[in-house]
C-alpha atoms as a PDB file:
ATOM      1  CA  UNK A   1      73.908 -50.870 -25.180  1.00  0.00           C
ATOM      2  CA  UNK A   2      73.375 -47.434 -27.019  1.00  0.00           C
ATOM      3  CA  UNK A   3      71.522 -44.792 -24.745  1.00  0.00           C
ATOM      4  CA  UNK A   4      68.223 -44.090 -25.025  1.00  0.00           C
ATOM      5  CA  UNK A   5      67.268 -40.940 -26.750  1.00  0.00           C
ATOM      6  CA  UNK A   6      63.698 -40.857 -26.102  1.00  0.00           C
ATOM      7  CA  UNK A   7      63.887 -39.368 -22.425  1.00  0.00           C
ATOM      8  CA  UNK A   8      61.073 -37.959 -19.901  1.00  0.00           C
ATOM      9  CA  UNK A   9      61.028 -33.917 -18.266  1.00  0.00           C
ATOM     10  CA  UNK A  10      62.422 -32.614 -21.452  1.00  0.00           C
ATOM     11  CA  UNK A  11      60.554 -29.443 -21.280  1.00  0.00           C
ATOM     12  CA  UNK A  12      57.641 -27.594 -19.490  1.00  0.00           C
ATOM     13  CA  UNK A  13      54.271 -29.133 -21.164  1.00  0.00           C
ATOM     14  CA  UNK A  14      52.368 -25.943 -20.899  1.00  0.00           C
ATOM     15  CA  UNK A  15      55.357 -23.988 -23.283  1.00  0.00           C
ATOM     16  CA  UNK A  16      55.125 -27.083 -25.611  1.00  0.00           C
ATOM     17  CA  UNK A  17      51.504 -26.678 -26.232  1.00  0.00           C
ATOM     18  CA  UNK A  18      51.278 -23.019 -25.777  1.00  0.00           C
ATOM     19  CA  UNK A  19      53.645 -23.270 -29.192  1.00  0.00           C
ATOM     20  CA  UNK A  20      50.692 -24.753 -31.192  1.00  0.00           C
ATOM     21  CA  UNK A  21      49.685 -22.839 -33.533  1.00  0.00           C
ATOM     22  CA  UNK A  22      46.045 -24.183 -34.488  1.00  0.00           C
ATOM     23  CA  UNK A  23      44.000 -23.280 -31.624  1.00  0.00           C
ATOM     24  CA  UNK A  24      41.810 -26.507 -32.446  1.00  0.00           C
ATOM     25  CA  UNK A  25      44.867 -28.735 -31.605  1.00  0.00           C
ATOM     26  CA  UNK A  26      45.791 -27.052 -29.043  1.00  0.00           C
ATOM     27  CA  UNK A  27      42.787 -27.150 -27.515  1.00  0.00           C
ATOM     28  CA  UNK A  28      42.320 -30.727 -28.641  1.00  0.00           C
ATOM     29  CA  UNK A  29      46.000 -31.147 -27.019  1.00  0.00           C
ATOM     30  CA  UNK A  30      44.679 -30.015 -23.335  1.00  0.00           C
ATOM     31  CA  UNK A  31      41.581 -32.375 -23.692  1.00  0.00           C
ATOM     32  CA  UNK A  32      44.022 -34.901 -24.597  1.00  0.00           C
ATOM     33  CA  UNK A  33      45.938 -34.269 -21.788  1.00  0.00           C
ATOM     34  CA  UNK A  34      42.624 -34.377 -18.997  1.00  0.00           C
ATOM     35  CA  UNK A  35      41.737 -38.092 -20.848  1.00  0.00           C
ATOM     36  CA  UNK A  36      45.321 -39.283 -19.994  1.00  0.00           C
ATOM     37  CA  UNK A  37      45.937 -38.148 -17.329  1.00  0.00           C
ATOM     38  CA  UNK A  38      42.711 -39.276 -15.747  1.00  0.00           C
ATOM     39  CA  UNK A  39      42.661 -42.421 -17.029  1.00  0.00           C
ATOM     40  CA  UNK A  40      46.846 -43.496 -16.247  1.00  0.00           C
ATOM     41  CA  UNK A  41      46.509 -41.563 -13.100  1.00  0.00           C
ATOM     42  CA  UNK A  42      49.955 -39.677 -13.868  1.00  0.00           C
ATOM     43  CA  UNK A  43      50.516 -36.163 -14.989  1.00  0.00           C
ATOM     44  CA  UNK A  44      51.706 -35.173 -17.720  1.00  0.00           C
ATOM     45  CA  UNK A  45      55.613 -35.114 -18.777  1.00  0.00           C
ATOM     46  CA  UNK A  46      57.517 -33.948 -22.048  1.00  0.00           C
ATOM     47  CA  UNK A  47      59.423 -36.374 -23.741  1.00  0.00           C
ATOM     48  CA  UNK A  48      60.671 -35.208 -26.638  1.00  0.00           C
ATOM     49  CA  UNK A  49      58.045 -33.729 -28.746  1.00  0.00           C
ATOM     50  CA  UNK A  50      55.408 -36.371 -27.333  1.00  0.00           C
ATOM     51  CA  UNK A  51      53.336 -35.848 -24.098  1.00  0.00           C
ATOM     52  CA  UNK A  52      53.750 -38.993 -22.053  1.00  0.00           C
ATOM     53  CA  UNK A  53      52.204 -40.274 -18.944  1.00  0.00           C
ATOM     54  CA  UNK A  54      53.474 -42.643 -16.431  1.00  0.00           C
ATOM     55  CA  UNK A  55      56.543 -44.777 -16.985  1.00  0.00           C
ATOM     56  CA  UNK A  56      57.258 -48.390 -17.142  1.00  0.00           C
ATOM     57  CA  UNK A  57      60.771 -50.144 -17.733  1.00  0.00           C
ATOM     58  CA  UNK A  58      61.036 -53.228 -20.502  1.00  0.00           C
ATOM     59  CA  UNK A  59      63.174 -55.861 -21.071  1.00  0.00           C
ATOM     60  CA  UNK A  60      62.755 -58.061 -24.388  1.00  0.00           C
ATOM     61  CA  UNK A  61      64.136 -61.754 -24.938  1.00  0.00           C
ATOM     62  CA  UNK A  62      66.834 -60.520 -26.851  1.00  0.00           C
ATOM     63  CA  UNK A  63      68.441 -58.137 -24.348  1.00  0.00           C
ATOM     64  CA  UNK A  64      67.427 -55.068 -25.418  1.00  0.00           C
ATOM     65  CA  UNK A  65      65.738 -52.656 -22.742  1.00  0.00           C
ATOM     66  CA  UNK A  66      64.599 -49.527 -22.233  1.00  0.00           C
ATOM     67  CA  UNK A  67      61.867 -46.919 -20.128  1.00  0.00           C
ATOM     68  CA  UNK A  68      59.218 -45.361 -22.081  1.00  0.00           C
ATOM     69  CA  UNK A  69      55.757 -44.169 -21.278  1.00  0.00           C
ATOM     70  CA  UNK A  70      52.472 -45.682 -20.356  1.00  0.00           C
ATOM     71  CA  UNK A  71      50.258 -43.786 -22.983  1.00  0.00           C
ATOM     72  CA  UNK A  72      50.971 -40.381 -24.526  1.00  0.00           C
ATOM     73  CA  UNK A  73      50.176 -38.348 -27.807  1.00  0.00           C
ATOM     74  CA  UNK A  74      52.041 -36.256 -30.160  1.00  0.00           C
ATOM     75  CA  UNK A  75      50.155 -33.098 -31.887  1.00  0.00           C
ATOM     76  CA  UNK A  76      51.873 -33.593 -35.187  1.00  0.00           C
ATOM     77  CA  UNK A  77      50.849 -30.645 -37.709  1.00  0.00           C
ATOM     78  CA  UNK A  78      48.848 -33.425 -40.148  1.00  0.00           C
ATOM     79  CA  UNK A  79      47.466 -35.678 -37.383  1.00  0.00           C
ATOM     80  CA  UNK A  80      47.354 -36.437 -33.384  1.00  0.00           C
ATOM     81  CA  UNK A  81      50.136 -39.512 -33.011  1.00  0.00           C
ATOM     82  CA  UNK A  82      48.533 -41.575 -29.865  1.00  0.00           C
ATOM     83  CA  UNK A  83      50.660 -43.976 -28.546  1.00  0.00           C
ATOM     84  CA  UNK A  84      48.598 -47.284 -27.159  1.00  0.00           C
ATOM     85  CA  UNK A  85      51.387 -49.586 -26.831  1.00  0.00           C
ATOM     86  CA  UNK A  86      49.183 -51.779 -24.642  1.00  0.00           C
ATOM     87  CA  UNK A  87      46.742 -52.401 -27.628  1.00  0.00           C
ATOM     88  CA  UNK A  88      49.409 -54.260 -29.764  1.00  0.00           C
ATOM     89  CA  UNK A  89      50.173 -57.611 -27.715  1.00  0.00           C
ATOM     90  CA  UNK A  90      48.244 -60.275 -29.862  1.00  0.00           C
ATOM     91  CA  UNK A  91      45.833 -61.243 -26.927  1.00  0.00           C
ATOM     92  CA  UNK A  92      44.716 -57.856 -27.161  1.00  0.00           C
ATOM     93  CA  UNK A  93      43.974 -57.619 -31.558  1.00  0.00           C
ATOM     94  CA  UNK A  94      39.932 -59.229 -30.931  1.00  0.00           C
ATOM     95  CA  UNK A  95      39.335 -55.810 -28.363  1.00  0.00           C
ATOM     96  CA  UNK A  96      41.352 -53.467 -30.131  1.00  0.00           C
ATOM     97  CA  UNK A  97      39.822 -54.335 -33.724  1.00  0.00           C
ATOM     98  CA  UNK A  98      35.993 -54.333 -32.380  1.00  0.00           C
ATOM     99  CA  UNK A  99      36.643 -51.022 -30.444  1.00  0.00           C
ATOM    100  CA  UNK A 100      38.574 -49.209 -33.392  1.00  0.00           C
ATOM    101  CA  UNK A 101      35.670 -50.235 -35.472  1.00  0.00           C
ATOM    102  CA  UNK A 102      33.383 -48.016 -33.251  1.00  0.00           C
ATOM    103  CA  UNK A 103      35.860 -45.167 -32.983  1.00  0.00           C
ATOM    104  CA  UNK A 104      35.310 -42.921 -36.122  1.00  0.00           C
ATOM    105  CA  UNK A 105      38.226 -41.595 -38.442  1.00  0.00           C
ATOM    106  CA  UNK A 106      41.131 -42.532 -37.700  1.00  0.00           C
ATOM    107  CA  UNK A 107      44.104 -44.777 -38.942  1.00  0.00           C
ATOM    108  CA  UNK A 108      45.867 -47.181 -36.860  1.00  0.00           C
ATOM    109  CA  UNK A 109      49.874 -48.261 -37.103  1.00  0.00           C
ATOM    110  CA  UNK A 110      50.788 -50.991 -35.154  1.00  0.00           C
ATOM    111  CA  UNK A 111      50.448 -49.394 -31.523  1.00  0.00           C
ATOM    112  CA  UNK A 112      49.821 -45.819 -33.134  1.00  0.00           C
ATOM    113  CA  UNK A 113      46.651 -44.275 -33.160  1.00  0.00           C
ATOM    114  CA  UNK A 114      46.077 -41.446 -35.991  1.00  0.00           C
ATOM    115  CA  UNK A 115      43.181 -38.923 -35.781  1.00  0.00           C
ATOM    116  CA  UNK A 116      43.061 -35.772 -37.086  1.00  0.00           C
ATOM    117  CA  UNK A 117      40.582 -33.902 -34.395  1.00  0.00           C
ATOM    118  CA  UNK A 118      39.187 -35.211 -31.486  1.00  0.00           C
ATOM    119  CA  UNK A 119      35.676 -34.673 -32.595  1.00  0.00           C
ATOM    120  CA  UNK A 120      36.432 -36.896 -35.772  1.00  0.00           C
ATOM    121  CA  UNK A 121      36.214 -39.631 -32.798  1.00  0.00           C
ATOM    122  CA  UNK A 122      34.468 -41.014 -30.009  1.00  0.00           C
ATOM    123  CA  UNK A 123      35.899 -40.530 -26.982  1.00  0.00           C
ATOM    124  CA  UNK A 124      33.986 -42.781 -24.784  1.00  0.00           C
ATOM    125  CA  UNK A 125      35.974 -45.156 -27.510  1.00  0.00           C
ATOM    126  CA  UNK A 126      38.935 -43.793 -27.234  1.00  0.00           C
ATOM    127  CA  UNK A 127      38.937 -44.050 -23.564  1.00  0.00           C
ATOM    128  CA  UNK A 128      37.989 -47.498 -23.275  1.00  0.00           C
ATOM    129  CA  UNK A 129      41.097 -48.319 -26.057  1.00  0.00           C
ATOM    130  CA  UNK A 130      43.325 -46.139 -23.661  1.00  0.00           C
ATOM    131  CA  UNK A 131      42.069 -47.992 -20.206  1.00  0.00           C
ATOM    132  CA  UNK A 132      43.047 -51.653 -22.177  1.00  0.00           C
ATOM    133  CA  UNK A 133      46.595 -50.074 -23.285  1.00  0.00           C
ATOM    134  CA  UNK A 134      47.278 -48.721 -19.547  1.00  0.00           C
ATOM    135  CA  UNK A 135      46.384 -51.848 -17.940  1.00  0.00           C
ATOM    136  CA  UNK A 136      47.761 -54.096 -20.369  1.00  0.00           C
ATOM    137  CA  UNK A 137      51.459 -52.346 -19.832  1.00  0.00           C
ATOM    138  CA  UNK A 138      50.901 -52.410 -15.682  1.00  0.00           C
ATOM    139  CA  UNK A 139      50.090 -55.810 -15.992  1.00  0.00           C
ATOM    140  CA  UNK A 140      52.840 -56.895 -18.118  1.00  0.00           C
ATOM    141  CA  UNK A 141      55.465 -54.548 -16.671  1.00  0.00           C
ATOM    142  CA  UNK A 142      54.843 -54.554 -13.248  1.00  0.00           C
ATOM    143  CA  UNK A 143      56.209 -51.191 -10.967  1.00  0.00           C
ATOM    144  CA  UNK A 144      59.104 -52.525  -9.121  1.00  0.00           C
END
């Protein structure tokens, strides 16, 4: 199986963000950062050019298995990337769709969550869609 590229403690978090240069994201980064970090009860870690929290290991029918992180965000120059893995099993589309509904502007990939600023959003919202990804990846990838 190839190696995963995608790997945690890649770099210091505060010299990542420091390198921002719109003080908006960045400072829409560091919020970012107190919302995750509350809500997956992990600190923040640099993987990559993405700001991850927690960890969990998977394991699909077909073999192929990897680590990545619970939740996390990228501040891409056109748009926050936030990661809500969680949100995409189908049990999960009813709560997702009714809750993205609420949240403002934003575009939605499958398990990707767009949004240019943080106040574009709400962020009781966006909490409540982060809480359902977290626990949603706990429960299905239990800590060993």
């Amino acid at each position: 199986m190839p190696e995963q590229k995608t790997k945690p403690n890649t770099g210091d978090v505060g010299e990542f963000l420091a390198r921002i240069e719109s003080e908006q994201r960045r400072a829409d980064s560091h919020a970012l950062i107190e919302l995750l970090s509350e809500v997956s009860g992990e600190p923040p870690v640099l993987w990559g050019t993405m700001v991850g929290f927690g960890q969990y290991h998977y394991r699909y029918p077909t073999g192929h298995e990897g680590d990545a992180f619970l939740v996390g965000f990228a501040p891409r120059k056109a748009a926050f990337s936030i990661y809500l893995m969680g949100t995409y099993f189908p049990e999960e589309n009813a709560r997702r769709e009714a809750l993205l509904a609420k949240l403002g502007k934003h575009r939605m990939g499958k398990a990707c969550l767009y949004v240019n600023k943080l106040s574009d959003v709400d962020l009781g919202v966006l909490r409540e869609l982060v809480e359902i990804s977290v626990q949603k990846l706990k429960d299905t990838y239990p800590a060993k």
